[in-house]
N, C-alpha and C. Protein backbone atom coordinates (compact mmCIF):
# COMPACT_ATOMS: atom_id res chain seq x y z
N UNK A 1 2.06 -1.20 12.01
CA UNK A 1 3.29 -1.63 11.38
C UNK A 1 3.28 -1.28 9.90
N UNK A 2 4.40 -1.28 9.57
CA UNK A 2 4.84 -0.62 7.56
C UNK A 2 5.58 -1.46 7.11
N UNK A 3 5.03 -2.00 6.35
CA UNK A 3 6.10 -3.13 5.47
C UNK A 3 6.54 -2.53 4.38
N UNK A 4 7.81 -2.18 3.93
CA UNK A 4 8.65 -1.34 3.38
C UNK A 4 8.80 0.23 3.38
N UNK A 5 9.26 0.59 4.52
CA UNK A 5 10.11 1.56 4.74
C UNK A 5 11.01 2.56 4.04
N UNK A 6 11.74 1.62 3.28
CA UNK A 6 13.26 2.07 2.79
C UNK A 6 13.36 3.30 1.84
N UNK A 7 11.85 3.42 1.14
CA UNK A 7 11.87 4.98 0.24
C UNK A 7 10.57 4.84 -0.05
N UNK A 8 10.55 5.76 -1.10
CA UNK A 8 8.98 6.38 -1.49
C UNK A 8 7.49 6.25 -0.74
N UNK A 9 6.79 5.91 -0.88
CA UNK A 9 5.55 5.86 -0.30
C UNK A 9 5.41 5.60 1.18
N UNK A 10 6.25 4.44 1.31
CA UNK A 10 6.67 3.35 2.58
C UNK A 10 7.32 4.78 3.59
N UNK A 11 8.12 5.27 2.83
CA UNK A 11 9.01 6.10 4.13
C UNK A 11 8.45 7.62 4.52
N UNK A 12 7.38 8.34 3.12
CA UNK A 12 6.84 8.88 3.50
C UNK A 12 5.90 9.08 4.85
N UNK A 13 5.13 7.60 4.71
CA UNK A 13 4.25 6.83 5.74
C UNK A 13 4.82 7.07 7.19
N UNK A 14 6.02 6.37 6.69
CA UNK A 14 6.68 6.25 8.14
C UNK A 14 7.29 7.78 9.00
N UNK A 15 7.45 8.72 8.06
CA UNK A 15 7.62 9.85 8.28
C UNK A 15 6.58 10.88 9.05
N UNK A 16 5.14 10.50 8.26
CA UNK A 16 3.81 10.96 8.68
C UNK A 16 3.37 10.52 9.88
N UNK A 17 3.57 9.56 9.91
CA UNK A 17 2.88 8.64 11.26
C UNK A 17 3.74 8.95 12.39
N UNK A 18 5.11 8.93 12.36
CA UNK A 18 5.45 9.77 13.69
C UNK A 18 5.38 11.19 13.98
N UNK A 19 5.39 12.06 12.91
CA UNK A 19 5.03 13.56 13.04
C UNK A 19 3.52 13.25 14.13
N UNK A 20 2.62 12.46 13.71
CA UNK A 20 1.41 12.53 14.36
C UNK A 20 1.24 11.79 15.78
N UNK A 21 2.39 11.22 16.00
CA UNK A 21 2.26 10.80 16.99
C UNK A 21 2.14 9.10 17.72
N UNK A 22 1.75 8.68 16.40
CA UNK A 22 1.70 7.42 16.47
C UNK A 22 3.34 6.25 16.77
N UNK A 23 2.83 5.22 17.41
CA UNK A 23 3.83 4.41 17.82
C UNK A 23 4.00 3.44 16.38
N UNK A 24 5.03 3.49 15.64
CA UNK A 24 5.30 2.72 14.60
C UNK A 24 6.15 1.26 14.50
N UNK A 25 6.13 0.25 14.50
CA UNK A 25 6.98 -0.58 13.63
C UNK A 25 7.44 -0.70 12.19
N UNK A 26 8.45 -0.41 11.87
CA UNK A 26 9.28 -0.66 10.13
C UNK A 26 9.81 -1.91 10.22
N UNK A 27 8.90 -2.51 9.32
CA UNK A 27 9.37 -3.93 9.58
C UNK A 27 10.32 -3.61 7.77
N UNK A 28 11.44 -4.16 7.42
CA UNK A 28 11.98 -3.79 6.58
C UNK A 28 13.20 -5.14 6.70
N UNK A 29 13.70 -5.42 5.08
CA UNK A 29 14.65 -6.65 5.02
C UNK A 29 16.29 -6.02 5.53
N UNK A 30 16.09 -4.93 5.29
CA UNK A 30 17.62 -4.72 5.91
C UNK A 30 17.40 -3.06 6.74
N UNK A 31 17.35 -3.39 8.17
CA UNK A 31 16.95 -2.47 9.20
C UNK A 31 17.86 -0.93 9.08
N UNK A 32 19.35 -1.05 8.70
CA UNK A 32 20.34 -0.17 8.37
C UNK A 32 19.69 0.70 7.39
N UNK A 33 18.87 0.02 6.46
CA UNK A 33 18.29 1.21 5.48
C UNK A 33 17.17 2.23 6.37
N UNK A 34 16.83 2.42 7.07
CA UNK A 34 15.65 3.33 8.09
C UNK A 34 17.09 3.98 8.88
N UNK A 35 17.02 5.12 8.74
CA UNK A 35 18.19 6.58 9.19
C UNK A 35 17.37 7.15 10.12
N UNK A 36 15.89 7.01 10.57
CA UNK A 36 15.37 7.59 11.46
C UNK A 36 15.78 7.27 13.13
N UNK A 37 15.94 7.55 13.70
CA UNK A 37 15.84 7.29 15.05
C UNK A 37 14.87 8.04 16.08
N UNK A 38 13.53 7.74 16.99
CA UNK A 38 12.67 8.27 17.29
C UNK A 38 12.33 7.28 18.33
N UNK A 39 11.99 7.79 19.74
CA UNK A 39 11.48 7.03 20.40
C UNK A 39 10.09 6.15 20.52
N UNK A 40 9.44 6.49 19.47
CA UNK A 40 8.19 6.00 19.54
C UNK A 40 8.38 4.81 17.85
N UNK A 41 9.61 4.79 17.30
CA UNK A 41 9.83 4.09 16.31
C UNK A 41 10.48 2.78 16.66
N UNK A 42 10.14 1.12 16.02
CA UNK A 42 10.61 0.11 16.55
C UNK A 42 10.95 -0.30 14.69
N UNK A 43 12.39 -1.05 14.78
CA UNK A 43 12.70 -1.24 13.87
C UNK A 43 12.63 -2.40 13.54
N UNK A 44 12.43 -3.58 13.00
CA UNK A 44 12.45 -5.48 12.65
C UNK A 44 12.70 -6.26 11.47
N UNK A 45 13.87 -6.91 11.31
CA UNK A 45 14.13 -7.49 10.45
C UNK A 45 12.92 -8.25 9.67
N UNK A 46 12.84 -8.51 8.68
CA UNK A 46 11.76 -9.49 8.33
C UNK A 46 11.94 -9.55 6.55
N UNK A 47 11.34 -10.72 6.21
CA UNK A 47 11.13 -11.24 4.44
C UNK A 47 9.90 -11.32 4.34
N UNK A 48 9.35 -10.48 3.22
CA UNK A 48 7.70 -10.27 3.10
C UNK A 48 7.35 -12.12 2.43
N UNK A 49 8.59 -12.65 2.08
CA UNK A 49 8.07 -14.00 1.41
C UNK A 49 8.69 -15.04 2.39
N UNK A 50 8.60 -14.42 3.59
CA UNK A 50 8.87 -15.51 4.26
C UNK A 50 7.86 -15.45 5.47
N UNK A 51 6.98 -16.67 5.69
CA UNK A 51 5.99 -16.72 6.20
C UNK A 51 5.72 -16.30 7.98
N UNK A 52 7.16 -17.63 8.29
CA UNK A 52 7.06 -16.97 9.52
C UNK A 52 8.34 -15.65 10.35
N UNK A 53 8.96 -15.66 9.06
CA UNK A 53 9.32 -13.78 9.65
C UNK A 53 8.42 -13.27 9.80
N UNK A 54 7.19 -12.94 8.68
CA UNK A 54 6.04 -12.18 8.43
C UNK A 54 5.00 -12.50 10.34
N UNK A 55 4.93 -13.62 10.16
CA UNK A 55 3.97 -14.10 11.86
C UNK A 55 4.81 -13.21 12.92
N UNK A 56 6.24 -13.35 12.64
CA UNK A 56 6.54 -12.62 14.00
C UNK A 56 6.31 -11.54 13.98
N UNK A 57 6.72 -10.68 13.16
CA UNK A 57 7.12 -9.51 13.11
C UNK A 57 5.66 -8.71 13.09
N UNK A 58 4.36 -9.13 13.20
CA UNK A 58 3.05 -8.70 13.36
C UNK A 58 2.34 -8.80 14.47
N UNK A 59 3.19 -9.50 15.35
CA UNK A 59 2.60 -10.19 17.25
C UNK A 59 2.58 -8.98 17.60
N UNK A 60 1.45 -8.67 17.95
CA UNK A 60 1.31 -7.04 19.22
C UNK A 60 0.66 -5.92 18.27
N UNK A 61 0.80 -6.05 16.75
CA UNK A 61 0.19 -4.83 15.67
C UNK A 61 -1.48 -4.56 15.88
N UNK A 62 -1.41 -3.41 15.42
CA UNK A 62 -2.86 -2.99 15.52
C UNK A 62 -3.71 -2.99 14.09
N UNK A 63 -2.57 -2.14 13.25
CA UNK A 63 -2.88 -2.30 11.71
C UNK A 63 -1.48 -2.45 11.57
N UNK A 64 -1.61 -3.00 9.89
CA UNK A 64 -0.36 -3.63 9.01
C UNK A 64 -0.83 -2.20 7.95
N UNK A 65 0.35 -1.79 7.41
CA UNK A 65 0.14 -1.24 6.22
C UNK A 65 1.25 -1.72 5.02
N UNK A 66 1.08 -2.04 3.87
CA UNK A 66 1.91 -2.68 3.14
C UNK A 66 2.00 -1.71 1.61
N UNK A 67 3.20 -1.53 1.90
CA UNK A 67 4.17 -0.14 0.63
C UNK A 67 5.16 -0.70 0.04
N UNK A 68 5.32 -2.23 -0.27
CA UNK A 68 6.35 -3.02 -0.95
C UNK A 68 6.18 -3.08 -2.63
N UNK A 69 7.02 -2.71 -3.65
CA UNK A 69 6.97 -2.37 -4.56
C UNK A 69 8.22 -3.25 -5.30
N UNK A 70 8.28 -3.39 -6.40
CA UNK A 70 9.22 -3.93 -7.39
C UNK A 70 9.07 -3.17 -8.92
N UNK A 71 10.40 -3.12 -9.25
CA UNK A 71 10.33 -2.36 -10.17
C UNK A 71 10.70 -3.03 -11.38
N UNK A 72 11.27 -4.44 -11.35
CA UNK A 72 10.57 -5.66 -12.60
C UNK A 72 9.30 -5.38 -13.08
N UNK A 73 9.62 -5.33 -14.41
CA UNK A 73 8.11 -5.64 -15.35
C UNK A 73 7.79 -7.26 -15.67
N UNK A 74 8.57 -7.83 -15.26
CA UNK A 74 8.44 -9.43 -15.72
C UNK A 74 7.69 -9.94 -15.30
N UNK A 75 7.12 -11.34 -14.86
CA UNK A 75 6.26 -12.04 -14.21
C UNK A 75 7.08 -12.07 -13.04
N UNK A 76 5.76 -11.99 -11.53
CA UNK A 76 5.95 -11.96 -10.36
C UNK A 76 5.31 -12.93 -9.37
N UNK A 77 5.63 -13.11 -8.14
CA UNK A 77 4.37 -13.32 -7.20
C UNK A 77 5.21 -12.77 -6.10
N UNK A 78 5.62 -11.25 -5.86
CA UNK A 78 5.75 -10.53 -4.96
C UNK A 78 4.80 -10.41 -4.10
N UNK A 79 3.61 -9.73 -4.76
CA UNK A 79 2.66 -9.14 -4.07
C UNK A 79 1.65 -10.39 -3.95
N UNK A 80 1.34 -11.16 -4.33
CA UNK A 80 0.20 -12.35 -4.04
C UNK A 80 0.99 -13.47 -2.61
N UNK A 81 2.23 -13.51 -2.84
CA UNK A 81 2.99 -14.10 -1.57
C UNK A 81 3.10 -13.37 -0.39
N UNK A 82 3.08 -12.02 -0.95
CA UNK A 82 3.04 -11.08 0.39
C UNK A 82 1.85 -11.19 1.02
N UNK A 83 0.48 -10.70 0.07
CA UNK A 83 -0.62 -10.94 0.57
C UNK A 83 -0.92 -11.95 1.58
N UNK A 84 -0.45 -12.82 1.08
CA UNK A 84 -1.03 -14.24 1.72
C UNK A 84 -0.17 -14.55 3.34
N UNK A 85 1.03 -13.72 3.04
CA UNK A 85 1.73 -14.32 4.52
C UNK A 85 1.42 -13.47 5.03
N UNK A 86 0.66 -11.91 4.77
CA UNK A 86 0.47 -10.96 5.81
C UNK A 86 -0.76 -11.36 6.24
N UNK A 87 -2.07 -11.72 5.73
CA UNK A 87 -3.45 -12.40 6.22
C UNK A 87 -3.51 -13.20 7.00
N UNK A 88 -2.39 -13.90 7.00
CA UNK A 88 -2.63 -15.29 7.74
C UNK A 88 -1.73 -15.08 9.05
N UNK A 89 -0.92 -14.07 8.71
CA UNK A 89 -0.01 -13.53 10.56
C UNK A 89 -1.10 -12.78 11.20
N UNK A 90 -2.19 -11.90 10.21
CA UNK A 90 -3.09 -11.38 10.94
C UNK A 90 -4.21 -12.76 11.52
N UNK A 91 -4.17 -13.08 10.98
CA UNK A 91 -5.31 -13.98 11.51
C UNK A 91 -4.48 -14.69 13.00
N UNK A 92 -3.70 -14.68 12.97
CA UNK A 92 -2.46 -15.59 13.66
C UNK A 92 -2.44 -14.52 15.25
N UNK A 93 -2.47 -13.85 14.64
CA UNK A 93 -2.47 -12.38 16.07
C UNK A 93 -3.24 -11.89 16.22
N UNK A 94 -4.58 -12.01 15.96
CA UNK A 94 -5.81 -10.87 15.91
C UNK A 94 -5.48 -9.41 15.18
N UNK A 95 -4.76 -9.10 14.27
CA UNK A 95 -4.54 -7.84 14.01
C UNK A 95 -5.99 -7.61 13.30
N UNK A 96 -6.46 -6.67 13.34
CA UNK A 96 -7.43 -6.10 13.00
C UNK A 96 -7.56 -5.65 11.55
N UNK A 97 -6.63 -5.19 10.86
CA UNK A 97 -6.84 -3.95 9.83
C UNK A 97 -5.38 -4.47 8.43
N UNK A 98 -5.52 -4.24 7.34
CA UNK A 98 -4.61 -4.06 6.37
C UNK A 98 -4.97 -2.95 5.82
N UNK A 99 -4.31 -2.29 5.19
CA UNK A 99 -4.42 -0.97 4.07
C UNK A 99 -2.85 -0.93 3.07
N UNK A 100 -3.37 -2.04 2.23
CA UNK A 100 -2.54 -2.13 0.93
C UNK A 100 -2.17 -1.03 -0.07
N UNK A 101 -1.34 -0.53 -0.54
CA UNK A 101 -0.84 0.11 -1.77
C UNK A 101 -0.66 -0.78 -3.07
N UNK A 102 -1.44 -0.28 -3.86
CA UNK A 102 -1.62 -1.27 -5.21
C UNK A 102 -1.43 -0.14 -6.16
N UNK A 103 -1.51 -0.58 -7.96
CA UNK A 103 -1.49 0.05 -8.66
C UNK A 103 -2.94 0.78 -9.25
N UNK A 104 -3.43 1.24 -10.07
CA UNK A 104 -4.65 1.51 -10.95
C UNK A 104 -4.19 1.12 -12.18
N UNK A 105 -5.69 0.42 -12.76
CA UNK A 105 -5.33 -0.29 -13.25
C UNK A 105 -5.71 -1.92 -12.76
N UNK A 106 -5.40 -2.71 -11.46
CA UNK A 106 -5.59 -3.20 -10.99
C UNK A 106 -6.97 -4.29 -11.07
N UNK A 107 -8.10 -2.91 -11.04
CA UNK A 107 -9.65 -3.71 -11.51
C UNK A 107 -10.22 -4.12 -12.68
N UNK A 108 -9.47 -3.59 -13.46
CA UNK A 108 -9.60 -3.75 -14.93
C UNK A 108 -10.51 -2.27 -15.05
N UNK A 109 -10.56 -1.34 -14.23
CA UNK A 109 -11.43 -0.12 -14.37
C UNK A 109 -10.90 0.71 -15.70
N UNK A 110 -12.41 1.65 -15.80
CA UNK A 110 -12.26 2.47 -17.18
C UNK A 110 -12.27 3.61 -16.57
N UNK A 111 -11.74 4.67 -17.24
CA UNK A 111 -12.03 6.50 -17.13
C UNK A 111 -12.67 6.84 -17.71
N UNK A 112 -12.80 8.11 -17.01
CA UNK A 112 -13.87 8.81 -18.13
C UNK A 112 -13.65 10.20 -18.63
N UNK A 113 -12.40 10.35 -19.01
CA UNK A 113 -11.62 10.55 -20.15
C UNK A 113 -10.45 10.71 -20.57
N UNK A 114 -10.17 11.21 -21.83
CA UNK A 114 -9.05 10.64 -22.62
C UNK A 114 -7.76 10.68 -21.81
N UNK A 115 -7.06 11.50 -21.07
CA UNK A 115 -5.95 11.30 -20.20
C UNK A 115 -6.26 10.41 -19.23
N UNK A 116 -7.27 9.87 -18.45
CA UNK A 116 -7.43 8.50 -17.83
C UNK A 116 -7.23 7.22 -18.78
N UNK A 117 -7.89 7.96 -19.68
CA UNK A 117 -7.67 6.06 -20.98
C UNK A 117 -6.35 6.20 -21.13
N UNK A 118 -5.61 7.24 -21.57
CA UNK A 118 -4.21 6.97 -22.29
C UNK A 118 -3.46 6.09 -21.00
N UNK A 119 -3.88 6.81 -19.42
CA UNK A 119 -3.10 6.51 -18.39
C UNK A 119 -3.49 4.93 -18.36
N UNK A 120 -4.45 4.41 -18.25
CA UNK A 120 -4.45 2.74 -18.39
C UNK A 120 -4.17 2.07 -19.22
N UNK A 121 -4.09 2.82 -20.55
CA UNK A 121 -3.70 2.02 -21.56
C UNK A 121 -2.24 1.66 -21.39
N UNK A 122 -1.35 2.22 -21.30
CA UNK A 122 -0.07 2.08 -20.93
C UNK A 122 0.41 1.59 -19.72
N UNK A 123 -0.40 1.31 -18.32
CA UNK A 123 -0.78 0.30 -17.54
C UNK A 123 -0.89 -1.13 -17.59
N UNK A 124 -2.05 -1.26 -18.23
CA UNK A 124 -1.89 -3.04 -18.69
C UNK A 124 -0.98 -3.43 -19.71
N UNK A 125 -0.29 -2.55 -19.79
CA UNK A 125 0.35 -3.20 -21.18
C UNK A 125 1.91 -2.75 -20.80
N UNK A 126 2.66 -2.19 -20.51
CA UNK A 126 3.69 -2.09 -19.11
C UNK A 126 4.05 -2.82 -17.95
N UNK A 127 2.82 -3.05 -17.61
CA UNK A 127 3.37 -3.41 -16.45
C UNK A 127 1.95 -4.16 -16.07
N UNK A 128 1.86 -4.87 -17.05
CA UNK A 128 0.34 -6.56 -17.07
C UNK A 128 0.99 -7.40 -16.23
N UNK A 129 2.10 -7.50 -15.85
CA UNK A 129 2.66 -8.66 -15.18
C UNK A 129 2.04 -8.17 -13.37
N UNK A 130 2.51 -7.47 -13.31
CA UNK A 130 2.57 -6.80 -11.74
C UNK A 130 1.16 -6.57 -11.69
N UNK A 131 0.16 -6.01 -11.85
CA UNK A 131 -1.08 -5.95 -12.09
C UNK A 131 -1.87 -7.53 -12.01
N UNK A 132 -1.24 -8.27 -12.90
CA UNK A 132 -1.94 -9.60 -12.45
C UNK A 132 -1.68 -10.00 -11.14
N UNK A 133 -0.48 -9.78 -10.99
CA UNK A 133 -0.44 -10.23 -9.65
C UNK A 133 -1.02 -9.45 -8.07
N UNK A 134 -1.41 -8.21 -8.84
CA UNK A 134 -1.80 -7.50 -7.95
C UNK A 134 -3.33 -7.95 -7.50
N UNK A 135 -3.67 -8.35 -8.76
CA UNK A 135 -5.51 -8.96 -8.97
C UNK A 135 -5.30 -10.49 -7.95
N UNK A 136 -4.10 -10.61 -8.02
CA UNK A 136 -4.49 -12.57 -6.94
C UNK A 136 -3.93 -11.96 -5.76
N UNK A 137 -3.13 -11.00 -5.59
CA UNK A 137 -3.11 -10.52 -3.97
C UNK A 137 -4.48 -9.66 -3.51
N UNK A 138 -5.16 -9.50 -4.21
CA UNK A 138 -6.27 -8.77 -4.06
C UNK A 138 -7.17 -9.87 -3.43
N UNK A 139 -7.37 -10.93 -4.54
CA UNK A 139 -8.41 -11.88 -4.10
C UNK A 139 -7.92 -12.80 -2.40
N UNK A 140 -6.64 -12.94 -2.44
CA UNK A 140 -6.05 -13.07 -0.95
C UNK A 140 -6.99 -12.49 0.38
N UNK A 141 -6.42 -11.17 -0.67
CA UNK A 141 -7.22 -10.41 0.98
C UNK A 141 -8.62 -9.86 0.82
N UNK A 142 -9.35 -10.39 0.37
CA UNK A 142 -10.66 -10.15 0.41
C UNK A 142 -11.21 -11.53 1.02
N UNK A 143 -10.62 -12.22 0.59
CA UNK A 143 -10.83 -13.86 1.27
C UNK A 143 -10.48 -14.53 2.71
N UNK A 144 -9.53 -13.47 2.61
CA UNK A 144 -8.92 -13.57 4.69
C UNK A 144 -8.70 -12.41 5.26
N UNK A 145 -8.15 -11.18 5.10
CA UNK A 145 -8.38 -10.50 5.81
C UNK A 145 -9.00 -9.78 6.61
N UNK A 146 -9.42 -9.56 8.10
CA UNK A 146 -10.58 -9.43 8.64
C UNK A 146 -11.23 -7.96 8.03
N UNK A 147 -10.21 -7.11 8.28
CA UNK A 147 -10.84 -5.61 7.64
C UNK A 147 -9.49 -4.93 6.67
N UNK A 148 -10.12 -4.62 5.63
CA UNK A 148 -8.53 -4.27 4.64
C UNK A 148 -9.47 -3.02 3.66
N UNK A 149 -8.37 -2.21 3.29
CA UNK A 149 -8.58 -0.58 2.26
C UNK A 149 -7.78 -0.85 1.68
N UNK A 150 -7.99 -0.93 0.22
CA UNK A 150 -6.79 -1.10 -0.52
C UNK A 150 -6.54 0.37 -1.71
N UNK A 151 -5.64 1.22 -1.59
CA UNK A 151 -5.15 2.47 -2.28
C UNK A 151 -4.74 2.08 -3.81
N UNK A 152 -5.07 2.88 -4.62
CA UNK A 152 -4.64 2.63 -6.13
C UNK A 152 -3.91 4.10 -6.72
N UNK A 153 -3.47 4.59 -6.53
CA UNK A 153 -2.66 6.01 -6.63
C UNK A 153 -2.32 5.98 -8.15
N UNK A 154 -2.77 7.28 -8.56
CA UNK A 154 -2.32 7.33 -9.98
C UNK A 154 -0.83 7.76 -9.84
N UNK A 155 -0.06 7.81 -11.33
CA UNK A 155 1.40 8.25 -11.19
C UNK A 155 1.45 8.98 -10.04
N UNK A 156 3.24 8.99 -9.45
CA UNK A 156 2.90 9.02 -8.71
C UNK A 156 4.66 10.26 -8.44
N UNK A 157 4.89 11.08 -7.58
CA UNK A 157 5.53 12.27 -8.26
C UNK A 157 6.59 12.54 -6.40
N UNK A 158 6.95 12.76 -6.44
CA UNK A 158 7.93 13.55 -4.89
C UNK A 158 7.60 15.14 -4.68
N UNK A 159 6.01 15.25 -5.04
CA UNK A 159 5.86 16.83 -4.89
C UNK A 159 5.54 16.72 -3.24
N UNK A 160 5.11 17.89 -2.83
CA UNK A 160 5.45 18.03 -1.23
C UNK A 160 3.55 17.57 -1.12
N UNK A 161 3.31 17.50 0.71
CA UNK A 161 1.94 17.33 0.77
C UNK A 161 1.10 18.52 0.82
N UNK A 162 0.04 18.27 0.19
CA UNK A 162 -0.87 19.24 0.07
C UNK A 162 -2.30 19.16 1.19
N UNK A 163 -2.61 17.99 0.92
CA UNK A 163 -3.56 17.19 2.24
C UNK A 163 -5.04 17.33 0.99
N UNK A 164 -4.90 17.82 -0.41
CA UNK A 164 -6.07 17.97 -1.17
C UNK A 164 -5.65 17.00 -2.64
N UNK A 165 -7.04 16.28 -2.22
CA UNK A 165 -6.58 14.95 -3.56
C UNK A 165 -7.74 14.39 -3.57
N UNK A 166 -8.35 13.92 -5.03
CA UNK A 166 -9.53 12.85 -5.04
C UNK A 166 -9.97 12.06 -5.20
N UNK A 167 -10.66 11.04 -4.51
CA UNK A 167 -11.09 9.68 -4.94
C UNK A 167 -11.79 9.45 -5.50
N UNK A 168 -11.72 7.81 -5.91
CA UNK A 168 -12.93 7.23 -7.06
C UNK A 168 -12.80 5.90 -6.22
N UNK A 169 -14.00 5.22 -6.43
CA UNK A 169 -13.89 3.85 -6.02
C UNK A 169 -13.99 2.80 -6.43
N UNK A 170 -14.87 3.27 -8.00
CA UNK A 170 -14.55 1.97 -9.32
C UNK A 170 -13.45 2.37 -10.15
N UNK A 171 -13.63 3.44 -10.53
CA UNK A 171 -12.71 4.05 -12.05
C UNK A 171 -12.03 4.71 -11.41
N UNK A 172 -11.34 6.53 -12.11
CA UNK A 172 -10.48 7.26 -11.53
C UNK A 172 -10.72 8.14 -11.47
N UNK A 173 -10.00 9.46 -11.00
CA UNK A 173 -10.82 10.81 -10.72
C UNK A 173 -10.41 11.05 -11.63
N UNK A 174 -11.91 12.37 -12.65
CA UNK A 174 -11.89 12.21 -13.90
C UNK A 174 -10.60 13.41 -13.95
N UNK A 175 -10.35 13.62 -15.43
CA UNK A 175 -8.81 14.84 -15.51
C UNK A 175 -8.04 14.74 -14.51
N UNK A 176 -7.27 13.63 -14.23
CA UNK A 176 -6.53 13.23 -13.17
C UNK A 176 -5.22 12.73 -13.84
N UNK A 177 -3.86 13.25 -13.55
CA UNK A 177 -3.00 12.29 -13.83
C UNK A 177 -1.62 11.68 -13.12
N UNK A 178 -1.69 12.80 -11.61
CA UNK A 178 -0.85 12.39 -10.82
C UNK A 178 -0.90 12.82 -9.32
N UNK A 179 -0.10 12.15 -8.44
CA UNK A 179 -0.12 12.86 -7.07
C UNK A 179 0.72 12.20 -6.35
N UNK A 180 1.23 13.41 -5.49
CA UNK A 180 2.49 13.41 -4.87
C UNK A 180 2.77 11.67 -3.80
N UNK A 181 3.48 11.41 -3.49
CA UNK A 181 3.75 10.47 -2.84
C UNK A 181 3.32 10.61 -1.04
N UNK A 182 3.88 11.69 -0.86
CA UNK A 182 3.66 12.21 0.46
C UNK A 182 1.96 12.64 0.47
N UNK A 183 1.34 12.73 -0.36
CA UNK A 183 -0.41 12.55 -0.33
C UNK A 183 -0.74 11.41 -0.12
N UNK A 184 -0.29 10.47 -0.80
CA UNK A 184 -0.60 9.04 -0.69
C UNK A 184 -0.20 8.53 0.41
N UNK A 185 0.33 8.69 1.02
CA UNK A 185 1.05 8.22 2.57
C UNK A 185 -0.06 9.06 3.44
N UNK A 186 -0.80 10.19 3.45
CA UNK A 186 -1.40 10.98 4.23
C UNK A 186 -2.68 10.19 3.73
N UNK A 187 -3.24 10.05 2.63
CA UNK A 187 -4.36 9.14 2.70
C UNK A 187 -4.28 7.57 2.93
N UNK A 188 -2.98 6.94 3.12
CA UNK A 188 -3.01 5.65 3.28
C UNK A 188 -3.23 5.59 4.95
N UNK A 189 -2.71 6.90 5.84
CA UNK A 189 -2.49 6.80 7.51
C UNK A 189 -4.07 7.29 7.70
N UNK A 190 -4.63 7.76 7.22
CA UNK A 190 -6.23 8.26 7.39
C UNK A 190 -7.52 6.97 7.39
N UNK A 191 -6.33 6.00 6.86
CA UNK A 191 -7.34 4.57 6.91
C UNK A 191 -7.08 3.90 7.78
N UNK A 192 -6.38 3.88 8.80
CA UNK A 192 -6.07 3.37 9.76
C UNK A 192 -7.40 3.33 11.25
N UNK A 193 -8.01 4.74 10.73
CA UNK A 193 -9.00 4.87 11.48
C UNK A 193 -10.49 5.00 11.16
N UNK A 194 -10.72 5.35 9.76
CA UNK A 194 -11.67 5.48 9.08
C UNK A 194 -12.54 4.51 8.56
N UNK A 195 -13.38 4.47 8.58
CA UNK A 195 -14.36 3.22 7.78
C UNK A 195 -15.02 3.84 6.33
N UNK A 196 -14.87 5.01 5.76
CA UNK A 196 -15.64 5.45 4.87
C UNK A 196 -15.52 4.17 3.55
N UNK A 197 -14.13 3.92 3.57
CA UNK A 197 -13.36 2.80 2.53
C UNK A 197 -13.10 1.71 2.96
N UNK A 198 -13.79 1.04 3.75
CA UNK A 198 -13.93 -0.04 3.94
C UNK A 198 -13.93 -1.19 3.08
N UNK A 199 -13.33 -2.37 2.57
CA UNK A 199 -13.25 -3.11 1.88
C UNK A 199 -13.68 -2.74 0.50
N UNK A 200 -12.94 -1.77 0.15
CA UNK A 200 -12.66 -1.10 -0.77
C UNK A 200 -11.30 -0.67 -1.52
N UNK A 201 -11.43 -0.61 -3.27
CA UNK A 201 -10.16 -0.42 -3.44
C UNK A 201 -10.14 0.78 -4.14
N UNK A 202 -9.92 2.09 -3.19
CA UNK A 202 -10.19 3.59 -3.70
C UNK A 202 -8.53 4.25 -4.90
N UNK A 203 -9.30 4.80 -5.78
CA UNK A 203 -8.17 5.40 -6.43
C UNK A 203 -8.03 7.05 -6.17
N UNK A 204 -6.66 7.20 -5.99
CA UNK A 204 -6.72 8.56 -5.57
C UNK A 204 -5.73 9.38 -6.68
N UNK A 205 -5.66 10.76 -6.71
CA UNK A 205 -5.49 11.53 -7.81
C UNK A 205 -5.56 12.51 -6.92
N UNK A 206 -5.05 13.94 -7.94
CA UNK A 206 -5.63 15.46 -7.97
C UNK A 206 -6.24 16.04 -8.82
């Protein structure tokens, strides 16, 4: 299942995952926004802050992947409310797996060099609100979720996929400063099956 659909990362995802074959749920707040129609695609109303939309709409999932974003800089608890009602529907259903989309930035990590520093510096200080909250949805799911990968994508761009991009798993890949969206959706569906990143929060780049 994909919790937000409706554009960028989320719809990439959802785009990738049926090219490959996979059986999808878009769980999404207003179903009219998903233009796809595909037989192996199931569509479901649901509120990421509402607890038991969130329980239903996860009965029968294998993995959850979560691509919900806000584009407020203000103080939030988007993502720490989300966290918490998606852990506890997993726990609720046996779902197995999360693989979150977060920012960098996130760990309080350093680069190692000057276009990584400039890129965090303007991170915590932009957008400190969303980031904190990203740090208590973090601690959420390290605390309940049975198995979770959490993605940190540097800027982030509508170039096409390439399938070539690199990770870091404390800091960032060094001379790194952006990557396509449709990469990030190809490495977020690669965790679905993989253990290399296992309770881990990998940052990816080119």
């Amino acid at each position: 299942m994909i919790i937000g659909t409706s554009r960028g990362v989320g719809r990439c995802l959802l785009e990738r995952a049926l090219a490959q074959h996979h059986h999808v749920t878009a769980a999404i707040r207003n179903p009219a926004a998903v233009d796809i129609h595909h037989d192996r695609l199931h569509v479901v109303p649901y509120d990421v802050l509402d607890a038991d939309s969130v329980t239903r709409a996860l009965a029968g999932q294998d993995v959850v992947f979560c691509t919900i974003g806000d584009k407020s800089r203000g103080p939030t608890t988007l993502y720490s409310t989300a966290a918490r009602n998606i852990v506890r529907a997993m726990q609720a259903h046996q779902v197995r797996r999360l693989v979150y989309l977060w920012n960098f930035g996130v760990l309080g990590e350093t680069a190692q060099d000057l276009r990584g520093a400039a890129l965090l510096f303007l991170a915590k200080r932009v957008i400190r609100h969303t980031l904190a909250d990203h740090r208590r949805a973090l601690e959420e799911i390290q605390n309940h979720a049975p198995e979770w990968i959490a993605v940190r994508p540097l800027p982030l761009t509508n170039g096409s996929w390439t399938g070539q991009y690199r990770a870091a798993v404390d800091g960032l890949p060094a001379k790194s400063s952006h990557i396509a969206r449709a990469d990030v959706a190809d490495f977020l569906l690669r965790q679905a099956t993989e253990n290399s990143y296992l309770n881990k929060a990998r940052a990816i780049a080119y």
